[in-house]
C-alpha atoms as a PDB file:
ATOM      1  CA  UNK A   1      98.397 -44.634 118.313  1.00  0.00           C
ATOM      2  CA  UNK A   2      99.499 -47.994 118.951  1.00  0.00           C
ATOM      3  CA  UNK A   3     100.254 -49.502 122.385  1.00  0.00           C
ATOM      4  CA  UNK A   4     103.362 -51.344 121.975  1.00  0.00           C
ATOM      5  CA  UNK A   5     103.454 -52.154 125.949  1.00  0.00           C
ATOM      6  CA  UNK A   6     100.029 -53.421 125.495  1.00  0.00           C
ATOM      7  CA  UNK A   7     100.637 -55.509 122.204  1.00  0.00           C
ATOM      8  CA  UNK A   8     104.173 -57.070 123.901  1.00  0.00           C
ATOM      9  CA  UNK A   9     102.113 -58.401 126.756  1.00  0.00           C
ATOM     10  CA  UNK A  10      99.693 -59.779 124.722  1.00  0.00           C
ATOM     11  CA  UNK A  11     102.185 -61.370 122.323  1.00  0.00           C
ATOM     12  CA  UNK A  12     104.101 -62.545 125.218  1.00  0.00           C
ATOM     13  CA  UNK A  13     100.486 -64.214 127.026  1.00  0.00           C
ATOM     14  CA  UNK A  14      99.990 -66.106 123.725  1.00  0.00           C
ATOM     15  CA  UNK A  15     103.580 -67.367 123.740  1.00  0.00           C
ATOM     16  CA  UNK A  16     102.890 -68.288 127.567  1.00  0.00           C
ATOM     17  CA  UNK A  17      99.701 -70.284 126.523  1.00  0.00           C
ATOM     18  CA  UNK A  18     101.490 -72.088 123.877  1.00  0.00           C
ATOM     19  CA  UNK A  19     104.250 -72.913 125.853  1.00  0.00           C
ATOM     20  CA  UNK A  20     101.962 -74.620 128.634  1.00  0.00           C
ATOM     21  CA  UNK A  21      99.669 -76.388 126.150  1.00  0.00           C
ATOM     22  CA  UNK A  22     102.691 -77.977 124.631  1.00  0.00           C
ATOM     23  CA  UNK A  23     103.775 -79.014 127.727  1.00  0.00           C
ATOM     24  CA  UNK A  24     100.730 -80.736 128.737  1.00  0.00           C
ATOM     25  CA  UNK A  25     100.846 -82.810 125.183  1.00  0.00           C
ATOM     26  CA  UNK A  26     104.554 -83.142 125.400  1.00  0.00           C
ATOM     27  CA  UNK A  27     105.550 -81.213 122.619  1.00  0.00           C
ATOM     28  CA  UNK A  28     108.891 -79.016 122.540  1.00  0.00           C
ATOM     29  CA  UNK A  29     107.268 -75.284 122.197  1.00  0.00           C
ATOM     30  CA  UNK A  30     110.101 -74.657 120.098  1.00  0.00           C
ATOM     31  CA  UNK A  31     108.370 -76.778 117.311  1.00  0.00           C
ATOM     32  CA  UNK A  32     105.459 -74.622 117.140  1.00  0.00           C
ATOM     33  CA  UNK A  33     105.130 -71.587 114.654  1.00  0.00           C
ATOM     34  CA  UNK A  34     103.091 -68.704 115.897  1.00  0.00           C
ATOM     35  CA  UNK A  35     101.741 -67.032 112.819  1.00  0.00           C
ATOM     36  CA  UNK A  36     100.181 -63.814 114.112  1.00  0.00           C
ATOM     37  CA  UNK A  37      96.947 -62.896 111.657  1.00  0.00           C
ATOM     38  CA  UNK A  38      97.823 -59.068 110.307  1.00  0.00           C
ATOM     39  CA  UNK A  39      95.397 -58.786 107.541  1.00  0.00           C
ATOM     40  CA  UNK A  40      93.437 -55.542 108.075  1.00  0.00           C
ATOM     41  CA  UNK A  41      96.144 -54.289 110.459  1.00  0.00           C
ATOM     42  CA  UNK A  42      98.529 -51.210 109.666  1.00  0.00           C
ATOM     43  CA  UNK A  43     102.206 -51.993 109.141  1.00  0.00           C
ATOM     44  CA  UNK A  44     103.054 -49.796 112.217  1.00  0.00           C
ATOM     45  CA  UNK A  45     101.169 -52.777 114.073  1.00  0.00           C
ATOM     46  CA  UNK A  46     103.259 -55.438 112.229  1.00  0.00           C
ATOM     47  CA  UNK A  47     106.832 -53.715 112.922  1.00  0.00           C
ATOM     48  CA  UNK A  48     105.633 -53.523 116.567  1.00  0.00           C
ATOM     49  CA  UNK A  49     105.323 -56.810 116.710  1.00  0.00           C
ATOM     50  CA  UNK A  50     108.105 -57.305 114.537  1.00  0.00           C
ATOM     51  CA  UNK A  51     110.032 -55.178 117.292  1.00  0.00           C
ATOM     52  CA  UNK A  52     108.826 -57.506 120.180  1.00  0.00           C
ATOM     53  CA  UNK A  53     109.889 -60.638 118.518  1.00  0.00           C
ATOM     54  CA  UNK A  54     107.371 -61.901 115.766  1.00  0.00           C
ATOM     55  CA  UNK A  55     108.724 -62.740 112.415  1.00  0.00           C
ATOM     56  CA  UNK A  56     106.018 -65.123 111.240  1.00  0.00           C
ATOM     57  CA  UNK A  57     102.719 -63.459 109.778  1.00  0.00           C
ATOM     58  CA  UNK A  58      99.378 -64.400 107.763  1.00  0.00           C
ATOM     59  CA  UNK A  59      98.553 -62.388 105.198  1.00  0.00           C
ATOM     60  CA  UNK A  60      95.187 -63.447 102.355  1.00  0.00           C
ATOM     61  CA  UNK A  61      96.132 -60.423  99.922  1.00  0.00           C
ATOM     62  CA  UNK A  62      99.293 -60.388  98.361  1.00  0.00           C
ATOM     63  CA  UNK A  63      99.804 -56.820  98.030  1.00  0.00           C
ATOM     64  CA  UNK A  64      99.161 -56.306 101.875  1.00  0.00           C
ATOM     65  CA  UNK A  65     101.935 -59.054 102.611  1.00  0.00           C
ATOM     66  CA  UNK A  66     104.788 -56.902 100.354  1.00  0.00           C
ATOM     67  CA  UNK A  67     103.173 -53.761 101.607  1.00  0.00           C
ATOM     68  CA  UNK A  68     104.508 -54.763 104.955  1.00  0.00           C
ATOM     69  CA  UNK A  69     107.494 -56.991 104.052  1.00  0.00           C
ATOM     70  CA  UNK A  70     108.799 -54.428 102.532  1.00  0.00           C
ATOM     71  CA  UNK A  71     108.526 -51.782 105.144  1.00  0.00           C
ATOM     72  CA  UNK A  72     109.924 -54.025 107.854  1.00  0.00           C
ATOM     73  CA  UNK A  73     112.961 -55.109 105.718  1.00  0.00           C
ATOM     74  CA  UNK A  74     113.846 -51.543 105.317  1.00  0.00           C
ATOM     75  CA  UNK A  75     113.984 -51.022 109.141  1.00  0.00           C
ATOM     76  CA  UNK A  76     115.938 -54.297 108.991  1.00  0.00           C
ATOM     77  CA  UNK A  77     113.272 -57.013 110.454  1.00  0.00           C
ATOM     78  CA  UNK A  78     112.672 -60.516 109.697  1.00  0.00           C
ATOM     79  CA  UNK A  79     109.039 -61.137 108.399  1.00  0.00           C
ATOM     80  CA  UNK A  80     107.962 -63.983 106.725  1.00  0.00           C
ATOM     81  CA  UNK A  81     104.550 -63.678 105.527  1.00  0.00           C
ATOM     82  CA  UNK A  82     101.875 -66.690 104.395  1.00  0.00           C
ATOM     83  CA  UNK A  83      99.610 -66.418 102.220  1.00  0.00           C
ATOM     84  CA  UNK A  84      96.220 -68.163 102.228  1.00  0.00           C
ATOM     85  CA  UNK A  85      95.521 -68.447  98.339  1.00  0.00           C
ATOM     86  CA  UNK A  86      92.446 -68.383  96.564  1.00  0.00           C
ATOM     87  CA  UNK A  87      93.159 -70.654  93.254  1.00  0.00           C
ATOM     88  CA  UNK A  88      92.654 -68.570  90.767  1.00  0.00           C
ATOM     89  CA  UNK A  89      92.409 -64.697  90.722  1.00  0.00           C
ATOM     90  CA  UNK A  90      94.789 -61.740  89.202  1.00  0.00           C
ATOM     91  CA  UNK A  91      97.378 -62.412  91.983  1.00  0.00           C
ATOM     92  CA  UNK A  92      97.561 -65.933  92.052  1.00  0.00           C
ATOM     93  CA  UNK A  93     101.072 -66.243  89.863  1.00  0.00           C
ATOM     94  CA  UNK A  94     102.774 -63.422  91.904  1.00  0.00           C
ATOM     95  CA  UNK A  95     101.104 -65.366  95.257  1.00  0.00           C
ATOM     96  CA  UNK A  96     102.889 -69.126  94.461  1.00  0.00           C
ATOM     97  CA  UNK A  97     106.119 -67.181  93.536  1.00  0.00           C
ATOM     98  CA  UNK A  98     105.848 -65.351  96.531  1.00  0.00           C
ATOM     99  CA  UNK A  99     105.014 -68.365  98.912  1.00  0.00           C
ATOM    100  CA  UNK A 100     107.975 -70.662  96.850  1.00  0.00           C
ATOM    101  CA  UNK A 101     110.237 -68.133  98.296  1.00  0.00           C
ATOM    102  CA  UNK A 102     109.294 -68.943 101.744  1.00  0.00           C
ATOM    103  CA  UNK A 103     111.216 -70.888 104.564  1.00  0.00           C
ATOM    104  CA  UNK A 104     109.417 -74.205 105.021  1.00  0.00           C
END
C-alpha cells in the first residue's frame, strides 16, 4: 500500500532543502531539476509522485522508463524520464531515441 501523505511530505522536505541550499549559494531554486530516482519502484509509486507534483524521473532500464511513461500519460501526467545509458547493449538504439525525445 503506498503512503501518498507520507511520500508528499517527503517530496515536499527535499524541495524545502533544495530551496534553502540554493539560497545560501545564490542560486534561483527554480533553476534546479529534481530528478527523483524510480528504478526498482512500482509505477503506483511514480504516479503518486506524479500526483504530488514530480514530472522529472531517472530511470537505467529502458523498458522500466516506458513501463511507467506510459501508464502516467494514460492518467494524463507529465513524466519525463532519463536514462543513464550503458554504451552498448540490446537497448541502446531504442535508449538514444528515447533520450533525443527529451526536453533539454
Amino acid at each position: 500500500m503506498i503512503d501518498a501523505v507520507a511520500l508528499r511530505a517527503r517530496l515536499a522536505d527535499v524541495r524545502s532543502r533544495i530551496e534553502r541550499a540554493a539560497g545560501r549559494a545564490g542560486r534561483d531554486p527554480a533553476s534546479i531539476r529534481l530528478v527523483a530516482v524510480s528504478k526498482t519502484f512500482p509505477a503506483e509509486y511514480v504516479r503518486a509522485l506524479a500526483d504530488a507534483g514530480q514530472i522529472d524521473f531517472g530511470e537505467n532500464k529502458v523498458q522500466e522508463a516506458l513501463v511507467n511513461e506510459g501508464k502516467l500519460k494514460e492518467a494524463g501526467e507529465e513524466f519525463n524520464a532519463y536514462l543513464k545509458l550503458a554504451p552498448e547493449g540490446p537497448n541502446a538504439a531504442t535508449a538514444k531515441a528515447l533520450v533525443a525525445q527529451l526536453p533539454k
